[in-house]
C-alpha atoms as a PDB file:
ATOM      1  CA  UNK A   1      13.597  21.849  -8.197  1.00  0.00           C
ATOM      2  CA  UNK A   2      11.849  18.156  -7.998  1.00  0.00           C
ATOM      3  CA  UNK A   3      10.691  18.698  -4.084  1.00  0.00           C
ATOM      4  CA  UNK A   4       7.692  15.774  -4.059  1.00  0.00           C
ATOM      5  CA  UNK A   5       7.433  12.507  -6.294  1.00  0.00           C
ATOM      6  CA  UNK A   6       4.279  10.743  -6.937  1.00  0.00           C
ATOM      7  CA  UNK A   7       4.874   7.268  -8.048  1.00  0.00           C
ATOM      8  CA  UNK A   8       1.794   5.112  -9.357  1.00  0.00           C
ATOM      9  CA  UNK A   9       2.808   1.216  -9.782  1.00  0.00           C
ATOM     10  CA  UNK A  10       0.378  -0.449 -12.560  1.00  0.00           C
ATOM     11  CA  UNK A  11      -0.469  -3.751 -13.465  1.00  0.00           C
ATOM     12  CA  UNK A  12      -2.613  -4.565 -16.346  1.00  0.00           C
ATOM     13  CA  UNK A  13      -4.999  -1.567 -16.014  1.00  0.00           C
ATOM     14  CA  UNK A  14      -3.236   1.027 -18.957  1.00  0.00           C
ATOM     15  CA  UNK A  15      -6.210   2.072 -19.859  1.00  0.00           C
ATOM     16  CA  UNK A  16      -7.146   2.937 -16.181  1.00  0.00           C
ATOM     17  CA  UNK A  17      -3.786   3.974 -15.816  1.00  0.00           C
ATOM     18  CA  UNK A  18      -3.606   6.757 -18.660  1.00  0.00           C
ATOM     19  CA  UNK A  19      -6.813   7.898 -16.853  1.00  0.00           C
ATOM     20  CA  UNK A  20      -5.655   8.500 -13.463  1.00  0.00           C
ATOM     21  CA  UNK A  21      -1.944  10.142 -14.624  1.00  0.00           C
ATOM     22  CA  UNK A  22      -4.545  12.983 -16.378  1.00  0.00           C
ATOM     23  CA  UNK A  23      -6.324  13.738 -13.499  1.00  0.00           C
ATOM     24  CA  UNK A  24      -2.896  14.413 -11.670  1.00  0.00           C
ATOM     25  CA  UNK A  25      -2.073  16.246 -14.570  1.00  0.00           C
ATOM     26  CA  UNK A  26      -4.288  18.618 -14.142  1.00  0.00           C
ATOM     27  CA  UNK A  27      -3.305  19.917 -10.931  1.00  0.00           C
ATOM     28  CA  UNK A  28      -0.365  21.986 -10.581  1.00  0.00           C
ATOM     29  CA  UNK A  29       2.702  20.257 -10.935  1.00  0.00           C
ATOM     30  CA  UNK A  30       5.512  22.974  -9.649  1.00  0.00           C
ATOM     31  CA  UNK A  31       7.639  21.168  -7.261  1.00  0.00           C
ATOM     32  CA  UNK A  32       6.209  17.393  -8.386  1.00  0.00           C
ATOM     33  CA  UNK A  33       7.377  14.567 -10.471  1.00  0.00           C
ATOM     34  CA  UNK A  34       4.857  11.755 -11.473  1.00  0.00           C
ATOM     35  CA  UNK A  35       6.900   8.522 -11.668  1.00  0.00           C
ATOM     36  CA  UNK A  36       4.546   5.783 -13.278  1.00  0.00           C
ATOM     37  CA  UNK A  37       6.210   2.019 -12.895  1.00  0.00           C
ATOM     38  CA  UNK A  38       4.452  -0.001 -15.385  1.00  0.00           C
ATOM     39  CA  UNK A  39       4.275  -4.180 -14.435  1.00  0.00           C
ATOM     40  CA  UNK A  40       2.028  -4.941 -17.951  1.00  0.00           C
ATOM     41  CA  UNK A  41       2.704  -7.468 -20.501  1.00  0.00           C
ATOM     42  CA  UNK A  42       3.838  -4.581 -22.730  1.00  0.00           C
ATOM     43  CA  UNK A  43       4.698  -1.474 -22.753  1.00  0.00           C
ATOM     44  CA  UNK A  44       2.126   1.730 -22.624  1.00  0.00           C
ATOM     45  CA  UNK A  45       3.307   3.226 -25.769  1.00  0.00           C
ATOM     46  CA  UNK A  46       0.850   6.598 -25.267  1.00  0.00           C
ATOM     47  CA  UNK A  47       2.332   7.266 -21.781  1.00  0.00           C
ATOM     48  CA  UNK A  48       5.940   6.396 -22.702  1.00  0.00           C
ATOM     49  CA  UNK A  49       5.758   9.057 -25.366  1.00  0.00           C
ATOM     50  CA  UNK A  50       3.762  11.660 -23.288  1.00  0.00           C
ATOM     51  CA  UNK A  51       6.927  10.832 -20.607  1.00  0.00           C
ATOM     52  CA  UNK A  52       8.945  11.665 -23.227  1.00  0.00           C
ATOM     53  CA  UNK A  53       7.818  15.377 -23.435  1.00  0.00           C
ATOM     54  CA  UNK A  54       6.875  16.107 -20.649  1.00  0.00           C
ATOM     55  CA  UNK A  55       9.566  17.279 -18.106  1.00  0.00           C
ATOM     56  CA  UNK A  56       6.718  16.277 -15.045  1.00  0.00           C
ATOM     57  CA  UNK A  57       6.298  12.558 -16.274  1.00  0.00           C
ATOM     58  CA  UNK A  58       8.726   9.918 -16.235  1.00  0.00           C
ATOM     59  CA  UNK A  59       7.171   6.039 -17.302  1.00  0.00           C
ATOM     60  CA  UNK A  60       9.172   2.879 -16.662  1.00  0.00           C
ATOM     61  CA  UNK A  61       8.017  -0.906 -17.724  1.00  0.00           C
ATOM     62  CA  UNK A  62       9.566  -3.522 -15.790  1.00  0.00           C
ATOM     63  CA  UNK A  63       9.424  -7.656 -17.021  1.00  0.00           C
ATOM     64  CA  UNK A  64       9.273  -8.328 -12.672  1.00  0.00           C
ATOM     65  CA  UNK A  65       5.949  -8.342 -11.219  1.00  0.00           C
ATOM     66  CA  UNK A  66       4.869  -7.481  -7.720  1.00  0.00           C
ATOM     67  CA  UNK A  67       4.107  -3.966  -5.860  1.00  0.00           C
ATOM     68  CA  UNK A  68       6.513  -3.936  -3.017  1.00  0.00           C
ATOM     69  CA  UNK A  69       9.352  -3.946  -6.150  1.00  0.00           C
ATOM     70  CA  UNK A  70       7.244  -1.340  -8.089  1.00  0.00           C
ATOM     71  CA  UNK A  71       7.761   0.855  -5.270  1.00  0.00           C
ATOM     72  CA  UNK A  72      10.938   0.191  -4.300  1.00  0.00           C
ATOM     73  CA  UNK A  73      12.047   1.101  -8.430  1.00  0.00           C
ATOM     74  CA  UNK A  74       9.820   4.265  -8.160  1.00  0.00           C
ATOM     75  CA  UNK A  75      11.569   5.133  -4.580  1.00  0.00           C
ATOM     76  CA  UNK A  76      15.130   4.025  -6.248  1.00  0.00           C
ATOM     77  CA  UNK A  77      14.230   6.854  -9.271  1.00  0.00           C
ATOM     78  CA  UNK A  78      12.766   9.543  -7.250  1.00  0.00           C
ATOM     79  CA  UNK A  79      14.117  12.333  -6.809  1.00  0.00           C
ATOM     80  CA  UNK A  80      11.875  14.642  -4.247  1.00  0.00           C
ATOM     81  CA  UNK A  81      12.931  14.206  -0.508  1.00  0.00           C
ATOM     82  CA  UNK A  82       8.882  13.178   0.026  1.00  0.00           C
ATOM     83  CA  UNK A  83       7.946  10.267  -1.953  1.00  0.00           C
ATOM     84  CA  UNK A  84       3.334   9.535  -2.426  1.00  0.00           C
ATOM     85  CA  UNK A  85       2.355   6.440  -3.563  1.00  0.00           C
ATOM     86  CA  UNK A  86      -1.038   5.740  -5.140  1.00  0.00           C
ATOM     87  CA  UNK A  87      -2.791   3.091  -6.755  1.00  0.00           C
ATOM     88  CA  UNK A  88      -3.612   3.622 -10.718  1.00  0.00           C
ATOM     89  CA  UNK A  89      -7.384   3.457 -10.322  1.00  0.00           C
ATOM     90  CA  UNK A  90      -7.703   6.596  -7.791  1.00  0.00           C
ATOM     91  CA  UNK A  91      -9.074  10.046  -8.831  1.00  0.00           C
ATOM     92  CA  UNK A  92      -7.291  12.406  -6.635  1.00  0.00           C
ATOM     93  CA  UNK A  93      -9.617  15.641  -5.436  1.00  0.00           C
ATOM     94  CA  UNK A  94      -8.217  19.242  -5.225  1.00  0.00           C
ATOM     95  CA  UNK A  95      -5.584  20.205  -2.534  1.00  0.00           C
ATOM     96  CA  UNK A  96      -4.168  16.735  -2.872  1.00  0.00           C
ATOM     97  CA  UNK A  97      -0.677  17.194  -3.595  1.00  0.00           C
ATOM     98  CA  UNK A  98      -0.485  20.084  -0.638  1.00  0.00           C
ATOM     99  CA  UNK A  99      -2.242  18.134   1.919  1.00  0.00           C
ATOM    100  CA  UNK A 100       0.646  15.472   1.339  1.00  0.00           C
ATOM    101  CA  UNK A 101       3.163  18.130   1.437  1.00  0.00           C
ATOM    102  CA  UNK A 102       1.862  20.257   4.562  1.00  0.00           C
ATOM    103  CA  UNK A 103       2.697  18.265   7.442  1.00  0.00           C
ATOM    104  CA  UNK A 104       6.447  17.559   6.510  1.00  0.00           C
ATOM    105  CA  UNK A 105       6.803  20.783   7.645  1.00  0.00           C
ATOM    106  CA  UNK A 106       7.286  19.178  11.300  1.00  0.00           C
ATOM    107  CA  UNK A 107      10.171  17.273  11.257  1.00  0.00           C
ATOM    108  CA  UNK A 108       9.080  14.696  13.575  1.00  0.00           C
ATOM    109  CA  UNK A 109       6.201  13.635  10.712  1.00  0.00           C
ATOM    110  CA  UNK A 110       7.694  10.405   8.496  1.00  0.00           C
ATOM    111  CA  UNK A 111       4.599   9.558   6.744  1.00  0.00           C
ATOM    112  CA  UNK A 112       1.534  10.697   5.763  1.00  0.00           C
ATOM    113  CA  UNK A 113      -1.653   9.042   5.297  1.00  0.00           C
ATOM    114  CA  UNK A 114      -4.565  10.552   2.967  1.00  0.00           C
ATOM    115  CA  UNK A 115      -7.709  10.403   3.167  1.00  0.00           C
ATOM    116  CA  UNK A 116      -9.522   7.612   1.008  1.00  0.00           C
ATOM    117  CA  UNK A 117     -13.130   7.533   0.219  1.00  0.00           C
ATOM    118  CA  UNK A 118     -14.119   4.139  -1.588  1.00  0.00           C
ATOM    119  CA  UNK A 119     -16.387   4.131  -4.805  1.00  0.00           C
ATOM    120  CA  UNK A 120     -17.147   0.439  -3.831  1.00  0.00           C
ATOM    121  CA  UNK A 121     -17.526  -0.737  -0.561  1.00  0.00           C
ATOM    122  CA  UNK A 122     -15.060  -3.078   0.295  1.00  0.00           C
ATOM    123  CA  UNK A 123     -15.211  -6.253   3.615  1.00  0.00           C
ATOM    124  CA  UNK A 124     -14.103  -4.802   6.885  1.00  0.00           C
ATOM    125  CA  UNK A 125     -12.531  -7.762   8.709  1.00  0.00           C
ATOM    126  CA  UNK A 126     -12.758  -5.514  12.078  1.00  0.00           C
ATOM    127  CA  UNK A 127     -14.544  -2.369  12.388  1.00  0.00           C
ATOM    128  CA  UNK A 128     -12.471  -1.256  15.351  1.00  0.00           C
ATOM    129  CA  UNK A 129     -12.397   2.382  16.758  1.00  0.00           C
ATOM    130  CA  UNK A 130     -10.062   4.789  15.646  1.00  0.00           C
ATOM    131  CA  UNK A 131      -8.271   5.587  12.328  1.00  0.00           C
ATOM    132  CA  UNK A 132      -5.456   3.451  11.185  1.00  0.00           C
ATOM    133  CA  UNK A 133      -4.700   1.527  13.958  1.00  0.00           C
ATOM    134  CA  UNK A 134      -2.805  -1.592  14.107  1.00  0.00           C
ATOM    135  CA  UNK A 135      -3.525  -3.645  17.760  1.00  0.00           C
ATOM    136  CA  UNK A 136      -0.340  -5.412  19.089  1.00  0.00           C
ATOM    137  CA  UNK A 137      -2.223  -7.491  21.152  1.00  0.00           C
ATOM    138  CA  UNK A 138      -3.404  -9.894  17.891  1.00  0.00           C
ATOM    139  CA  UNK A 139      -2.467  -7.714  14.622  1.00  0.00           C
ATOM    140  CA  UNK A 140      -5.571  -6.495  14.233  1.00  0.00           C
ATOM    141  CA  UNK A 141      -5.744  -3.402  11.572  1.00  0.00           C
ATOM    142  CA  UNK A 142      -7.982  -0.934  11.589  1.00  0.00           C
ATOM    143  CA  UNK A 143      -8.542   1.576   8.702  1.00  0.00           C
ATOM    144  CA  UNK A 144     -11.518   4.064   8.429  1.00  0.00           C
ATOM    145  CA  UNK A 145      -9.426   6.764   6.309  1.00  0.00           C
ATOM    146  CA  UNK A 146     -13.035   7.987   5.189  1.00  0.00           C
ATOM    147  CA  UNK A 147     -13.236  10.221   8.091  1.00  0.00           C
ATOM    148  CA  UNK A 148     -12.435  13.492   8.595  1.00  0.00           C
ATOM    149  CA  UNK A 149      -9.815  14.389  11.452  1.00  0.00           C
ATOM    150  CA  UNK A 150      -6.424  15.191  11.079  1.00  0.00           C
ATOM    151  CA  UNK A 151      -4.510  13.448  14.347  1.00  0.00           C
ATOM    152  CA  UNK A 152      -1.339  10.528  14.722  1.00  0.00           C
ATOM    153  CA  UNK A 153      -1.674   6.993  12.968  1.00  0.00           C
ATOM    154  CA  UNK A 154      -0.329   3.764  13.064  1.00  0.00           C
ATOM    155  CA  UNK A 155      -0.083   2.875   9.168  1.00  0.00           C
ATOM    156  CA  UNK A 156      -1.752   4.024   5.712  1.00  0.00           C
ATOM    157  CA  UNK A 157      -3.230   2.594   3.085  1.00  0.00           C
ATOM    158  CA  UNK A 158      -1.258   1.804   0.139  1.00  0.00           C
ATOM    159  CA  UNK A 159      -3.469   3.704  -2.424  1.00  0.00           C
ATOM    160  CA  UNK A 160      -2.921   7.063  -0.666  1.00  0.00           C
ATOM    161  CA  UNK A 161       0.327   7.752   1.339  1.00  0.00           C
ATOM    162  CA  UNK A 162       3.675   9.342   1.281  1.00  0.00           C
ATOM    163  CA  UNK A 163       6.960   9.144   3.381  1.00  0.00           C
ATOM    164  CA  UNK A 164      10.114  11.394   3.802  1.00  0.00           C
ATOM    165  CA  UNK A 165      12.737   9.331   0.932  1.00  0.00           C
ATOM    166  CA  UNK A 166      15.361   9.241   3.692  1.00  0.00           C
ATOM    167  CA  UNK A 167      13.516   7.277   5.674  1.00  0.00           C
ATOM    168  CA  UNK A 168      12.727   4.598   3.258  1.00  0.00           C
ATOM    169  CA  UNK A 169      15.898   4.638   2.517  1.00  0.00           C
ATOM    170  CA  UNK A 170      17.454   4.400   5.817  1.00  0.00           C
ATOM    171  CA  UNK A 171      14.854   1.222   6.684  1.00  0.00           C
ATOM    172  CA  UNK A 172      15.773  -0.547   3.290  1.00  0.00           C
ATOM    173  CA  UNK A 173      12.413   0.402   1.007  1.00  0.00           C
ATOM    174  CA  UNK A 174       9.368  -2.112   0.765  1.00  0.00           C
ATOM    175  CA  UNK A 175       9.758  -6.088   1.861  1.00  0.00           C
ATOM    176  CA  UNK A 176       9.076  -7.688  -1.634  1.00  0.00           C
ATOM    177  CA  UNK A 177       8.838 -10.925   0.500  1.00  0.00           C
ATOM    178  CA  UNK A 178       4.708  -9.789   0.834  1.00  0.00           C
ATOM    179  CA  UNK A 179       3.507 -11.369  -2.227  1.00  0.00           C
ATOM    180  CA  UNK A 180       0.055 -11.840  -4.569  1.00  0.00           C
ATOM    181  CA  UNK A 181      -2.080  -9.519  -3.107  1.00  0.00           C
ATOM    182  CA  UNK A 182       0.889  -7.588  -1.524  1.00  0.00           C
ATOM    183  CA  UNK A 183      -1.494  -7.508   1.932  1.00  0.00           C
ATOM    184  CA  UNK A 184      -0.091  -5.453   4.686  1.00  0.00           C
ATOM    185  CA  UNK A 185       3.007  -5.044   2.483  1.00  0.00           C
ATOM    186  CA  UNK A 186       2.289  -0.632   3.413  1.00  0.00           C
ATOM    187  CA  UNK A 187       1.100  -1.527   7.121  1.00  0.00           C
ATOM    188  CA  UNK A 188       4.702  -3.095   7.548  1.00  0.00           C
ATOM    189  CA  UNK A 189       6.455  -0.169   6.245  1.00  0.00           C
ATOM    190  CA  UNK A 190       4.940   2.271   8.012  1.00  0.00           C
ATOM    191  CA  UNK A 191       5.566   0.050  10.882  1.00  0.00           C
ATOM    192  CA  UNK A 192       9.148   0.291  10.560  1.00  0.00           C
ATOM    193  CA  UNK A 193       9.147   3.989  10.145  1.00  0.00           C
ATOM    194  CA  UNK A 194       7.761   4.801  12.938  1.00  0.00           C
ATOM    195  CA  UNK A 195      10.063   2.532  14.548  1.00  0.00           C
ATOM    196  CA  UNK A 196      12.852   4.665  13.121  1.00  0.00           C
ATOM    197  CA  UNK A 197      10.952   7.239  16.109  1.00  0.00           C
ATOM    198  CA  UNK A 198       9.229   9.097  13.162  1.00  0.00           C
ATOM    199  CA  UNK A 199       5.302   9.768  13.471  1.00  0.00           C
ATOM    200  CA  UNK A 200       2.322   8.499  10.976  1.00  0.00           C
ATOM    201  CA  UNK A 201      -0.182  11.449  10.592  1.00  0.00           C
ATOM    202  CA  UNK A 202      -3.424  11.116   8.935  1.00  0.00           C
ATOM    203  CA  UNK A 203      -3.846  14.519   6.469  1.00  0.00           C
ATOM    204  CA  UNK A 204      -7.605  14.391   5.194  1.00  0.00           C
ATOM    205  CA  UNK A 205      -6.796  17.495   2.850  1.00  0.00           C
ATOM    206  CA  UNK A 206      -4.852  14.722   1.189  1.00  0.00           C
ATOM    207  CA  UNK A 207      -7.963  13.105  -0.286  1.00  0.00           C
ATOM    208  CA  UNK A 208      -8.876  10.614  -3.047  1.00  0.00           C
ATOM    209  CA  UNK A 209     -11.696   8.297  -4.210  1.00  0.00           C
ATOM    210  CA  UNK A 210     -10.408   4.941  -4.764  1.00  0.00           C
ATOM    211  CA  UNK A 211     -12.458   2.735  -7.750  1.00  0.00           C
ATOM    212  CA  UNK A 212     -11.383  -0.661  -6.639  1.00  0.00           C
ATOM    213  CA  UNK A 213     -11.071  -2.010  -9.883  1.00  0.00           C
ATOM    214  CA  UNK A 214     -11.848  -6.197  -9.796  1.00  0.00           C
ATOM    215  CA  UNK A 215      -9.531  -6.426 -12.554  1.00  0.00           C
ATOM    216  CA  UNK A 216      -5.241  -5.979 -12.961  1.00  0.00           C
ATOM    217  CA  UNK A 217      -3.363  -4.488  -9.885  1.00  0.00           C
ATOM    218  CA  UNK A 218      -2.666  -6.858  -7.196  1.00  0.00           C
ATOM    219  CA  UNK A 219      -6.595  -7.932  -7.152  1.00  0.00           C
ATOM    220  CA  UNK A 220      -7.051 -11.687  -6.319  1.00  0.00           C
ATOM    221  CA  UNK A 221     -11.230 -13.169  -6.999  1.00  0.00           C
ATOM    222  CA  UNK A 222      -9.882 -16.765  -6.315  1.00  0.00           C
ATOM    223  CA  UNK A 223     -10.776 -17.182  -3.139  1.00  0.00           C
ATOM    224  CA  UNK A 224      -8.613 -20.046  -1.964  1.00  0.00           C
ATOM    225  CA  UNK A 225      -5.850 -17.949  -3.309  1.00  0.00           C
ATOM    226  CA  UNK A 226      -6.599 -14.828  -1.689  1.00  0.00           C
ATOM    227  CA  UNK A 227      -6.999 -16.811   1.356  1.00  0.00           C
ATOM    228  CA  UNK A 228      -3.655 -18.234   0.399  1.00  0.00           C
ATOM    229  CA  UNK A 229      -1.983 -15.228   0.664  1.00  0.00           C
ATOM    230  CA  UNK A 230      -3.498 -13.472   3.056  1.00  0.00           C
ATOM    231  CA  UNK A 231      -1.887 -16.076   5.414  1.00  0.00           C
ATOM    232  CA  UNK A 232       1.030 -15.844   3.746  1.00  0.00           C
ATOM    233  CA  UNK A 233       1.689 -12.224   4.615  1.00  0.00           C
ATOM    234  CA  UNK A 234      -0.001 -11.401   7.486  1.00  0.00           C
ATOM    235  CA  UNK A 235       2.229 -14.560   9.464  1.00  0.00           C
ATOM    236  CA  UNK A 236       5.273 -12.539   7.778  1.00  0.00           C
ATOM    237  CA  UNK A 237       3.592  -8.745   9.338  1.00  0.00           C
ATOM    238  CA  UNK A 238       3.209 -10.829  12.562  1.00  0.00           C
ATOM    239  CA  UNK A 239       6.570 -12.001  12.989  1.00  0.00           C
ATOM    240  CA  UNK A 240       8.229  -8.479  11.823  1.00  0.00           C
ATOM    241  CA  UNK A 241       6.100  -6.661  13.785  1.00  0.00           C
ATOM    242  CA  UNK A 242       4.619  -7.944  16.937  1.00  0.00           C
ATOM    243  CA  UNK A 243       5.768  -8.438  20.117  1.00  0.00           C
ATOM    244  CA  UNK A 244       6.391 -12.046  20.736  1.00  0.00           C
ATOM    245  CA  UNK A 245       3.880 -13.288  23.454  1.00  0.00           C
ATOM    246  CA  UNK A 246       1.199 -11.971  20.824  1.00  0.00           C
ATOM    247  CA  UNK A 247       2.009 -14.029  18.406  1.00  0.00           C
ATOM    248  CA  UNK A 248      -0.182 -16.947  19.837  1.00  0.00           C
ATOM    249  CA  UNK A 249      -3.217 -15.156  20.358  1.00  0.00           C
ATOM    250  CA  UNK A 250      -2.654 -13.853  16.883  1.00  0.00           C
ATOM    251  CA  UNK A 251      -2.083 -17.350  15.197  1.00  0.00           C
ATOM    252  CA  UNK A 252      -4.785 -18.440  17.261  1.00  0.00           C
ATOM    253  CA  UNK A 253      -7.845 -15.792  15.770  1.00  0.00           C
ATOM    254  CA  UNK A 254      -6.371 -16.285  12.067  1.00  0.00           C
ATOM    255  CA  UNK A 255      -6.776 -20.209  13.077  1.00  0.00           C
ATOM    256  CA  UNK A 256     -10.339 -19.835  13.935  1.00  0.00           C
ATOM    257  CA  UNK A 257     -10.944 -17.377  11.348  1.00  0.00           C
ATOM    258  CA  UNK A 258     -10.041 -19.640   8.663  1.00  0.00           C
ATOM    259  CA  UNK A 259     -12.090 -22.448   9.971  1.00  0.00           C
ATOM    260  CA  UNK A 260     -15.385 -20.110  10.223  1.00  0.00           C
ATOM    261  CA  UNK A 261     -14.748 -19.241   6.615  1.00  0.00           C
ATOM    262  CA  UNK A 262     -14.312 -22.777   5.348  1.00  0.00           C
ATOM    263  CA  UNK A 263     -17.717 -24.293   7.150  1.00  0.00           C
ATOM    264  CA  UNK A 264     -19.553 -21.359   6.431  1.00  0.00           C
ATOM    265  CA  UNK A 265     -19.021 -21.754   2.704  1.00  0.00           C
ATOM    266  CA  UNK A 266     -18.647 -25.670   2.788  1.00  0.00           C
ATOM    267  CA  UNK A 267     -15.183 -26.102   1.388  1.00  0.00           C
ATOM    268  CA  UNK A 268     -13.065 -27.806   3.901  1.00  0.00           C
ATOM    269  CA  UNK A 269     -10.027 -26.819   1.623  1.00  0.00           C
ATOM    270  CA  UNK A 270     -10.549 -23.019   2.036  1.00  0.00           C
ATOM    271  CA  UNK A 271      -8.867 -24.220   5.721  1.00  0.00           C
ATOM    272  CA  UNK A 272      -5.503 -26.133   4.082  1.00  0.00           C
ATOM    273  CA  UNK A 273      -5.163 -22.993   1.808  1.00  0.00           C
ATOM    274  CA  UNK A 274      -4.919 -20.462   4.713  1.00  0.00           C
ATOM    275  CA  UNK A 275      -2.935 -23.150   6.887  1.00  0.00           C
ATOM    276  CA  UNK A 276      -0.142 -23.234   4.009  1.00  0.00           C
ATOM    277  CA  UNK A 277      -0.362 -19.314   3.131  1.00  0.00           C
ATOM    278  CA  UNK A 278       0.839 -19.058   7.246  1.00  0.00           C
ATOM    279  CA  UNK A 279       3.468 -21.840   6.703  1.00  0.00           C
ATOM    280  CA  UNK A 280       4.834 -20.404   4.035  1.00  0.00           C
ATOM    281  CA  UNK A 281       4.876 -16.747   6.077  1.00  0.00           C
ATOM    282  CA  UNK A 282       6.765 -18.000   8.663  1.00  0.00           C
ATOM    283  CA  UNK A 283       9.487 -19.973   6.102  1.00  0.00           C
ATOM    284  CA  UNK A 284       9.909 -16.050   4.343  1.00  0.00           C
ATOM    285  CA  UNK A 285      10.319 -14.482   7.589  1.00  0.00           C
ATOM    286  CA  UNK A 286      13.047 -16.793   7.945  1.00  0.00           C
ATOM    287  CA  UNK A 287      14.212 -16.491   4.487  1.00  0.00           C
ATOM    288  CA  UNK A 288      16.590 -13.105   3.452  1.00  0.00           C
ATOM    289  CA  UNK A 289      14.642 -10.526   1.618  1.00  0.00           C
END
């Protein structure tokens, strides 16, 4: 009986990607299905034929790129009533799989987040209090899954969480309207499940070390295209998900973040990149998914 289903969505990191499935491969798998959902140019020929013998691993390629559709195919294919997602550069430490599995046991729980420990640091735009934490007053997100108590969230992070399948089902699966760097694209979900009157719970038995890879996955080093997006979606999270009289204080600190960035590094366009990434968020909220 399939009770759990991991799904890993991959772009252009096979190598990476054969890698991480392994390490999940060596814990137990009773109860678990591994769902990988492949976005590369071709096919991974060594995983599609380990998928084909073993009863644990299932591999898909699809031609369409962009995570919020990965997921949505590996929710569409799962079969366990708790769906994880992961990223494919993770390595997943011991009592993984049952820290995600654990806290279902309370009915009111809808999604779990796990704990994440970063082999490179990574930019913290705010280094708020608390552990995933998402501020209605602007937008503001807060992470710090590094640390080490269990207690309610507001979101995950998209390289380490899980949901009950119903209720992705029930709120339609992932917006594939968040696209390039697929930003907040797991904040919004998590959002909406909880607005379903489910609870987030942070599980640090549930624990991974992410590798950041700068290469493949939804990893954008163009900066006026990063900046690009991250306009794009976070004016689409903002319009979803906050209430409306925050939505000028919100447009108003993305506004005069953009402008620090752009005369701090001297490139006036940095500015019209963000400016049209938050036009364009606002023309896909009003757009059907």
């Amino acid at each position: 009986m399939i009770a759990a289903s991991l799904v890993i969505p991959s772009y252009a990191r096979q190598d990476f990607l054969l890698q991480t499935v392994e390490r999940f491969c060596q814990f137990p798998l009773e109860g678990w299905e591994i769902l990988v959902v492949d976005q590369s140019d071709a096919p991974a020929e060594a995983l599609a034929r380990w998928a084909g013998a073993d009863p644990h691993l299932r591999y898909s390629h699809l031609e369409e790129r962009g995570l919020p559709n990965a997921r949505n195919v590996g929710l569409a294919e799962a079969r366990g009533e708790i769906v994880a997602f992961v990223d494919d550069d993770v390595v997943p430490h011991d009592g993984f799989l049952a820290g995600h599995r654990a806290p279902y046991a309370d009915a009111a729980v809808g999604g779990v987040a796990g704990r994440v420990i970063e082999d490179v640091e990574r930019p913290h735009s705010f280094e708020g209090r608390g552990t995933g934490r998402v501020r209605r007053l602007d937008g503001r997100v807060t992470g710090h899954f590094d640390r080490g108590a269990a207690g309610p969230v507001d979101h995950a992070r998209g390289c380490n969480m899980s949901f009950r399948r119903q209720a992705l089902v029930d709120i339609g699966g992932f917006d594939v309207r968040y696209g390039g760097t697929a930003h907040l694209e797991e904040t919004d979900v998590c959002m909406r499940v909880r607005a379903l009157g489910y609870q987030m719970r942070f599980e640090p038995s549930a624990s991974l070390t992410h590798l950041s890879l700068q290469t493949g996955g939804c990893r954008e080093l163009d900066l006026s295209r990063w900046l690009y997006w991250y306009g794009h979606n976070y004016m689409l999270f903002a319009l979803k998900n906050l209430p409306r009289p925050a939505l000028p204080v919100f447009l108003a600190e993305r506004l005069a973040k953009l402008a620090y960035t752009a005369a701090t590094r001297g490139e006036p366009g940095l500015f019209g990149q963000g400016l049209t990434g938050l036009r364009d968020g606002w023309r896909s909220f009003r757009s059907p998914r």
